[in-house]
N, C-alpha and C. Protein backbone atom coordinates (compact mmCIF):
# COMPACT_ATOMS: atom_id res chain seq x y z
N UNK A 1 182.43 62.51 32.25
CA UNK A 1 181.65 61.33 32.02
C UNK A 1 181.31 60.65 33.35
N UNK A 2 182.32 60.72 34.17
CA UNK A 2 182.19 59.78 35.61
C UNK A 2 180.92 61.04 36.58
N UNK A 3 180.71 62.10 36.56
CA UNK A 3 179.45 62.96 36.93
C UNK A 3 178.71 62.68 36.42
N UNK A 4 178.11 62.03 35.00
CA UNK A 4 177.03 61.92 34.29
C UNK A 4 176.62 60.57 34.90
N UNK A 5 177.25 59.55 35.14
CA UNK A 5 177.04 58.27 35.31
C UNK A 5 176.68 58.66 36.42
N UNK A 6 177.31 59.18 37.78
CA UNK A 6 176.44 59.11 38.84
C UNK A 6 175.37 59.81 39.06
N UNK A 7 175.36 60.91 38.34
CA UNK A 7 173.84 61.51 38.35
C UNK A 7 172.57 60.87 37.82
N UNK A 8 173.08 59.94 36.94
CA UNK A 8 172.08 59.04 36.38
C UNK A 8 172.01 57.75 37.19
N UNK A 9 172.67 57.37 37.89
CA UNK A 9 172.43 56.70 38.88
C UNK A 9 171.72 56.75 40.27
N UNK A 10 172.26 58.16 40.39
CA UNK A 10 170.95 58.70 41.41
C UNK A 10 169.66 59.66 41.33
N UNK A 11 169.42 59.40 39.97
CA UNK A 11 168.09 59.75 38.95
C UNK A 11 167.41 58.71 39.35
N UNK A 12 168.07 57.22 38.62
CA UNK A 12 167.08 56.23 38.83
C UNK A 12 166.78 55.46 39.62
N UNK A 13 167.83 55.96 40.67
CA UNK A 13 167.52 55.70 42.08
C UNK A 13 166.03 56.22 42.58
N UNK A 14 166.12 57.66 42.19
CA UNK A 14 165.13 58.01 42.95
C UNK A 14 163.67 57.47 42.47
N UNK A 15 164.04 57.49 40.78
CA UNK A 15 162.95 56.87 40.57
C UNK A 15 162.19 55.87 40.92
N UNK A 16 163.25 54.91 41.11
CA UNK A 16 162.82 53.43 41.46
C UNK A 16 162.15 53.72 42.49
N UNK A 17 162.58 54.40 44.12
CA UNK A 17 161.88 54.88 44.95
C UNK A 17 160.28 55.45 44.96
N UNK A 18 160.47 56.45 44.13
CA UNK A 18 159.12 57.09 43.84
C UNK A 18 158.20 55.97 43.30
N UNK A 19 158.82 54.94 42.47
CA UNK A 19 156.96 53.80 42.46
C UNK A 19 157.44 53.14 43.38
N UNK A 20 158.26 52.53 44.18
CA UNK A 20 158.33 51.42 44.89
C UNK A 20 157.66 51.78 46.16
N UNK A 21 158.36 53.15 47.00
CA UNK A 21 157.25 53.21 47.88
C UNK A 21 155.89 53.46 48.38
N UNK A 22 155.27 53.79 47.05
CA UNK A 22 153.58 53.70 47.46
C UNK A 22 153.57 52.73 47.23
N UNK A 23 154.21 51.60 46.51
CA UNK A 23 153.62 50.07 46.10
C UNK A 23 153.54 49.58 47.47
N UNK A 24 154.86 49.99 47.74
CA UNK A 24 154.79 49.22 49.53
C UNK A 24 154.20 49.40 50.47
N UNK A 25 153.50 50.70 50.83
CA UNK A 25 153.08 51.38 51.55
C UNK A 25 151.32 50.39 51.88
N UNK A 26 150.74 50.14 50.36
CA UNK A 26 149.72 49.75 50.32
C UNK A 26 149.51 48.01 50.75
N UNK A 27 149.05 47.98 51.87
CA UNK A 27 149.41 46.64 52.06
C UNK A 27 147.99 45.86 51.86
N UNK A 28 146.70 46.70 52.02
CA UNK A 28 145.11 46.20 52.36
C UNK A 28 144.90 46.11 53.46
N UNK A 29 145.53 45.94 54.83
CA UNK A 29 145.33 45.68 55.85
C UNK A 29 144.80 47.30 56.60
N UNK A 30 143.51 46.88 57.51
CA UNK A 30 143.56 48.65 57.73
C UNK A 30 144.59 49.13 58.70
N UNK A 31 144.53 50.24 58.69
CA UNK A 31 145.53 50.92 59.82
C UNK A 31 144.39 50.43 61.77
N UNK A 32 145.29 50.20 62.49
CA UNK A 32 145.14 50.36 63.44
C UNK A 32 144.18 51.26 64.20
N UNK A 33 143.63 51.27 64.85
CA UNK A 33 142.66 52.57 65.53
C UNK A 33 143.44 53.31 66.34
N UNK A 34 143.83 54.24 66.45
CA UNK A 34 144.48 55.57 67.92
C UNK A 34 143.47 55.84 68.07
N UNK A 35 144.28 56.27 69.44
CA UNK A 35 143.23 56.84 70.22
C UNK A 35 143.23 58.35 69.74
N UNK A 36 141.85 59.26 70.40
CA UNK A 36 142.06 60.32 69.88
C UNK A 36 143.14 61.42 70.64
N UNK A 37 143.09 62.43 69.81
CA UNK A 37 144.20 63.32 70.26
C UNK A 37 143.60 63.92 71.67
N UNK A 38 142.28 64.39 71.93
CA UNK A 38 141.60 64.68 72.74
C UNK A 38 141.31 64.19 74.10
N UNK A 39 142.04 62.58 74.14
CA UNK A 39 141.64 61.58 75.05
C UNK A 39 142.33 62.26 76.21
N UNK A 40 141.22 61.83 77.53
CA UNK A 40 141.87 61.68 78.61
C UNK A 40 142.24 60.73 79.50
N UNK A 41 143.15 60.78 79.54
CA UNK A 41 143.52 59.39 80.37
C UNK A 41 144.27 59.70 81.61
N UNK A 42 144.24 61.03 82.14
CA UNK A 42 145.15 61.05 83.10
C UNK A 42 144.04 61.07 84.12
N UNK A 43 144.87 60.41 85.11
CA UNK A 43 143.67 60.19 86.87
C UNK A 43 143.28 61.47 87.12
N UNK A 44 142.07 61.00 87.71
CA UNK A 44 141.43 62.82 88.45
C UNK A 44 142.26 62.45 90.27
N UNK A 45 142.28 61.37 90.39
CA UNK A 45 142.82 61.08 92.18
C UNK A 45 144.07 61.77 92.53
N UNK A 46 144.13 62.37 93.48
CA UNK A 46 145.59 62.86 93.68
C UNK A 46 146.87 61.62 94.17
N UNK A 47 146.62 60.66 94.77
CA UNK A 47 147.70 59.84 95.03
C UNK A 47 148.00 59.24 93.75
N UNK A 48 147.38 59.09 92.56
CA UNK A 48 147.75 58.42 91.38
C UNK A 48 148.62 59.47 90.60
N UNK A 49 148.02 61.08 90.71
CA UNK A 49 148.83 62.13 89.74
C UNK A 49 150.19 61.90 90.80
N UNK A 50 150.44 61.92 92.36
CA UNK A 50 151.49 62.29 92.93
C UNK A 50 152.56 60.54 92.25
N UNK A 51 151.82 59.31 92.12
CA UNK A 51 152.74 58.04 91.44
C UNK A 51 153.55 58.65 90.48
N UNK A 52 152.30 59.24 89.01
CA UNK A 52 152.67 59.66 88.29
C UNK A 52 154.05 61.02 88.58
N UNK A 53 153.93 61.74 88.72
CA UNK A 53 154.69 62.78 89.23
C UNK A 53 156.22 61.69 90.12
N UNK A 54 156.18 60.70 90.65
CA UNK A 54 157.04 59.96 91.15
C UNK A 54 157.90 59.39 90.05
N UNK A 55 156.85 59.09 89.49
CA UNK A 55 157.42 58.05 88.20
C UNK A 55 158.38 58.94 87.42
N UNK A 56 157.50 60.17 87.26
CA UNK A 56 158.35 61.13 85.74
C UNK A 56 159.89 61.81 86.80
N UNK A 57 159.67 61.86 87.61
CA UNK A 57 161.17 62.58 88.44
C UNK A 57 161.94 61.49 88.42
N UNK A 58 161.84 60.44 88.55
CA UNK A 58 162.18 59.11 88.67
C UNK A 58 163.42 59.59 87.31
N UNK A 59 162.51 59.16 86.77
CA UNK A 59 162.78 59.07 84.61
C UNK A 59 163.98 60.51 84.88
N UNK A 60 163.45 61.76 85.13
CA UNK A 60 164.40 62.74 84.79
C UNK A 60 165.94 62.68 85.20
N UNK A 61 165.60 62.54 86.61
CA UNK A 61 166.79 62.15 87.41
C UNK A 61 167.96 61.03 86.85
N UNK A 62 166.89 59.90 86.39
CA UNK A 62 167.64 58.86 85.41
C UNK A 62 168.67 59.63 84.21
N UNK A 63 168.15 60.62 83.86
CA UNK A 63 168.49 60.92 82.42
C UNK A 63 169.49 62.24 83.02
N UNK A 64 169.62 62.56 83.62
CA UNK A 64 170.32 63.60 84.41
C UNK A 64 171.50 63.30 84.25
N UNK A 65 171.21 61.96 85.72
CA UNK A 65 172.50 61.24 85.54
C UNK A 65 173.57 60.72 84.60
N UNK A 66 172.86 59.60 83.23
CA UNK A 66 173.16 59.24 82.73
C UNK A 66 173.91 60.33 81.68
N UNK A 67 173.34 61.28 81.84
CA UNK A 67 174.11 62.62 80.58
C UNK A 67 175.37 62.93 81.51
N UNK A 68 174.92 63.29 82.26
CA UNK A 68 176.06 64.02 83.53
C UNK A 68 177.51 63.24 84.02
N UNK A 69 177.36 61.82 84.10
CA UNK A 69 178.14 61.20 84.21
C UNK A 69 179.38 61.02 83.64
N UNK A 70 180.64 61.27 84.66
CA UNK A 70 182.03 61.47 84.68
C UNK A 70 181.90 63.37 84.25
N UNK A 71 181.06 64.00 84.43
CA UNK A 71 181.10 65.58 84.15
C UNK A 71 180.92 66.26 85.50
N UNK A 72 181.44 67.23 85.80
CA UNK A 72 181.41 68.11 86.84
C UNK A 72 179.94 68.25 86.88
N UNK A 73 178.95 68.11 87.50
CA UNK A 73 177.75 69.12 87.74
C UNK A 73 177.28 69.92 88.06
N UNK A 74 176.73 71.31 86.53
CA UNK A 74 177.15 72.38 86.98
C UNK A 74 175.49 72.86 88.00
N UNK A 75 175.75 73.93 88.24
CA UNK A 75 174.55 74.30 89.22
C UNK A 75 173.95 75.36 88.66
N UNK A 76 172.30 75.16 88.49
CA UNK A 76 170.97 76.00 87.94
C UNK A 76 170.71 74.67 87.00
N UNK A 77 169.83 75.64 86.48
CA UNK A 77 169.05 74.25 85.57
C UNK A 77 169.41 75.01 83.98
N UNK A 78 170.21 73.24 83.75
CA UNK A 78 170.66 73.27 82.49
C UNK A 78 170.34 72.12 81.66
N UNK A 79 169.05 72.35 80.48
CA UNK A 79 168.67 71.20 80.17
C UNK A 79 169.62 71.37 78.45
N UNK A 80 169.75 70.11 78.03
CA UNK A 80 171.09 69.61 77.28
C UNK A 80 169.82 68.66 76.42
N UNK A 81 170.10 68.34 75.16
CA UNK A 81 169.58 67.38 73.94
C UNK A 81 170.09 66.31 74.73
N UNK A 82 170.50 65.86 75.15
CA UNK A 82 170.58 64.35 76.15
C UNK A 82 169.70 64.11 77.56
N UNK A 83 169.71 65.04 77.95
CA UNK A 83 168.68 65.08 79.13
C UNK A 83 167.08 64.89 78.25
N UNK A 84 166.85 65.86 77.48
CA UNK A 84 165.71 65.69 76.63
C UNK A 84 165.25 64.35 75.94
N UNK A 85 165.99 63.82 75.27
CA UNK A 85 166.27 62.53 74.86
C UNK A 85 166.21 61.24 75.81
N UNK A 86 166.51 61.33 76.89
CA UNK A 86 166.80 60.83 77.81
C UNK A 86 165.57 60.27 78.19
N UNK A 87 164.66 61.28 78.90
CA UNK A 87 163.43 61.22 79.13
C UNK A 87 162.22 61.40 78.26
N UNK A 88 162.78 61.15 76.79
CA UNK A 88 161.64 60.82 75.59
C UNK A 88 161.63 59.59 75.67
N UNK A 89 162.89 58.77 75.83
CA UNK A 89 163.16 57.53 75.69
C UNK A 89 162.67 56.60 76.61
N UNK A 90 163.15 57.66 78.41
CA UNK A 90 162.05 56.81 79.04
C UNK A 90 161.34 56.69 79.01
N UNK A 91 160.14 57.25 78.89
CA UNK A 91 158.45 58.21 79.15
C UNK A 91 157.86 56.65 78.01
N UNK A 92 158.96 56.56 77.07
CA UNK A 92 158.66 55.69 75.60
C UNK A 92 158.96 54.37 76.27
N UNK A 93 159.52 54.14 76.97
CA UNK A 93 159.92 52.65 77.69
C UNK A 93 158.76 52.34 78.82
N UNK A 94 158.63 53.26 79.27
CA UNK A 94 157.67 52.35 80.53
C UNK A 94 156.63 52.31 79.64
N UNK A 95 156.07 52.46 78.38
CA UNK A 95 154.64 52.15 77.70
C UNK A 95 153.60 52.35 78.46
N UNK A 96 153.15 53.53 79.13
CA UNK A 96 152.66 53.89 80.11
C UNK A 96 151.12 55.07 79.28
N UNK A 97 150.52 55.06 79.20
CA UNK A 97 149.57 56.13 78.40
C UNK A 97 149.30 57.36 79.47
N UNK A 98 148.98 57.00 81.04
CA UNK A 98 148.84 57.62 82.02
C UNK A 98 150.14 58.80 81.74
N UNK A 99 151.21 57.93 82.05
CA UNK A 99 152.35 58.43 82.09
C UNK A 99 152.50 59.26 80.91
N UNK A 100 152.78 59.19 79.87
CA UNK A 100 152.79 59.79 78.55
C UNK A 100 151.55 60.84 78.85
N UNK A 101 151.08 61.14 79.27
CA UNK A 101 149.68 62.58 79.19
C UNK A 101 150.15 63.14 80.54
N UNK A 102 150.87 62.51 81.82
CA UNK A 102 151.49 63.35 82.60
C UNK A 102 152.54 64.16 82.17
N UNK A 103 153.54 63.92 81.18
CA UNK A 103 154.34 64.44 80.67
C UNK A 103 154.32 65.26 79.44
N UNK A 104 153.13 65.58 79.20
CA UNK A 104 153.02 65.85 77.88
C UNK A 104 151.85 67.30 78.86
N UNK A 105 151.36 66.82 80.15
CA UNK A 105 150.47 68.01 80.83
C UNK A 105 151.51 68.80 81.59
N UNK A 106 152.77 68.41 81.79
CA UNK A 106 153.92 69.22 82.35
C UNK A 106 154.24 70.62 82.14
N UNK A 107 153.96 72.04 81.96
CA UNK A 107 154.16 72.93 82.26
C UNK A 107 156.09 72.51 81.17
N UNK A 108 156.19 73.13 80.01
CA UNK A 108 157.59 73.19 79.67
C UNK A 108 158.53 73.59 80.51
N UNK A 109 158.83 74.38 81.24
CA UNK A 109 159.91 74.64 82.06
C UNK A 109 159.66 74.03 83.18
N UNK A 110 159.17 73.26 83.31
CA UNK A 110 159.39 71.43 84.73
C UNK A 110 159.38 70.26 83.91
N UNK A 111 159.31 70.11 82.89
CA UNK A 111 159.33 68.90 82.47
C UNK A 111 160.57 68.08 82.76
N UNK A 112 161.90 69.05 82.21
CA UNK A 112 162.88 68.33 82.22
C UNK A 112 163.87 68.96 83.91
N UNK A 113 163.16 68.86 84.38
CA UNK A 113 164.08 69.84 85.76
C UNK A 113 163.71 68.39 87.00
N UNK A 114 164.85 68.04 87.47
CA UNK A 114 164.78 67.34 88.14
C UNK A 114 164.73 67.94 90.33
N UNK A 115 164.22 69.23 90.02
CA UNK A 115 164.89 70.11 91.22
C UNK A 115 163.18 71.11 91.17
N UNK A 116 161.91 70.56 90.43
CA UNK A 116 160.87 71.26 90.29
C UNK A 116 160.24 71.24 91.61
N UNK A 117 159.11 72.12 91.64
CA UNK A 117 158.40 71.72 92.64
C UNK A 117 157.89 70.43 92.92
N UNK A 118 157.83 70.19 94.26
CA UNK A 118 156.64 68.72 94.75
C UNK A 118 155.60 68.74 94.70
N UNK A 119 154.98 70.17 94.49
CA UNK A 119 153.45 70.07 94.07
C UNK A 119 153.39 70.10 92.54
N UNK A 120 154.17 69.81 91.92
CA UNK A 120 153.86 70.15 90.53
C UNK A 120 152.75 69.46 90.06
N UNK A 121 152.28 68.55 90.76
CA UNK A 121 151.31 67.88 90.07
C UNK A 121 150.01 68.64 89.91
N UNK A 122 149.64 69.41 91.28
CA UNK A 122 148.52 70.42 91.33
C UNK A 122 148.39 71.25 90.59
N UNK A 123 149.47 71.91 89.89
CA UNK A 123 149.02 72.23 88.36
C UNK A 123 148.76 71.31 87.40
N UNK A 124 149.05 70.45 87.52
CA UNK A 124 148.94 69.83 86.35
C UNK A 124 147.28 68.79 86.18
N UNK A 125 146.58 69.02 87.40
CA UNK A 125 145.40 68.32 87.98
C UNK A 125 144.91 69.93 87.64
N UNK A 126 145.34 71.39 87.94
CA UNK A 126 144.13 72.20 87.29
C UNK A 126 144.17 72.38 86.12
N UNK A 127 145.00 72.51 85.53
CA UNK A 127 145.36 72.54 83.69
C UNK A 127 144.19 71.10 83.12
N UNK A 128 144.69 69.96 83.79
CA UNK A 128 143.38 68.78 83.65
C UNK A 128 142.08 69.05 83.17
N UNK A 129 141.99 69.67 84.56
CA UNK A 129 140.64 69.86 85.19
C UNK A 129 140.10 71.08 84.03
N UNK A 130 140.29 71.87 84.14
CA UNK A 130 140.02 73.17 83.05
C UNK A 130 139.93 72.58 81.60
N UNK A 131 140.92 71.61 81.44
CA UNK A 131 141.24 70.92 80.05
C UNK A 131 139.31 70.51 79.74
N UNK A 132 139.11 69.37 80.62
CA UNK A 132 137.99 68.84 80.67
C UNK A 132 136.82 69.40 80.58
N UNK A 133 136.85 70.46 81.40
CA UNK A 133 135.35 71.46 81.42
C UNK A 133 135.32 72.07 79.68
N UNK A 134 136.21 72.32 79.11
CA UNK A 134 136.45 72.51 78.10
C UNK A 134 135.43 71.99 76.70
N UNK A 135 135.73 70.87 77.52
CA UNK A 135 135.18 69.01 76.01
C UNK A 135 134.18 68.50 76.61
């Protein structure tokens, strides 16, 4: 009897859920405009991609640390769900749009490497660049 009661309790749980949240969902107000997925917003100038590129090593290094801390540090590149996290969180803190399309134009195996090249940005200005001729 005590299985029946809670299964029927989380029956009408769910039910209640299933109308309550489209009721809520619908507010009348419109949604917001985004931008498109397509947008570019990253600088064509090289001293602004090399800020950018400052900024995001900045962020990694931050998140390096902060994982690494009181741990031996081991040597090669070892990226960890905290390092990753780390620098989602920053990239998400400086509210940066520039920034957010530098990191998102990063080549996956430099994104999270705090030990990448110093030119990394020059790929990431031809990947741009190619992006653009594209659209």
């Amino acid at each position: 009897m005590n299985m029946f009661f809670k299964q029927a309790v989380v029956g009408a749980g769910l039910a209640l859920a299933g109308f309550a949240v489209p009721a809520m969902a619908d507010t009348g107000t419109p949604a917001p405009a985004s931008t498109p997925v397509n947008a570019v917003v990253l600088p064509s100038d090289s001293d602004a991609l090399r800020s950018l590129e400052h900024q995001h090593r900045r962020i990694v290094r931050t998140a390096i640390r902060q994982c690494n801390s009181g741990q031996i540090k081991q040597r090669g590149i070892i990226v960890n769900p905290c390092v990753i996290s780390g620098v989602v969180h920053g990239i998400e803190l400086a509210e940066d749009p520039q920034l957010t399309a530098y990191d998102a134009a990063l080549p996956m195996q430099a994104r999270y490497d705090d030990r990448r090249p110093q030119s990394i940005w020059r790929t990431v200005a031809r990947r741009h660049a190619a992006a653009s001729e594209l659209h």
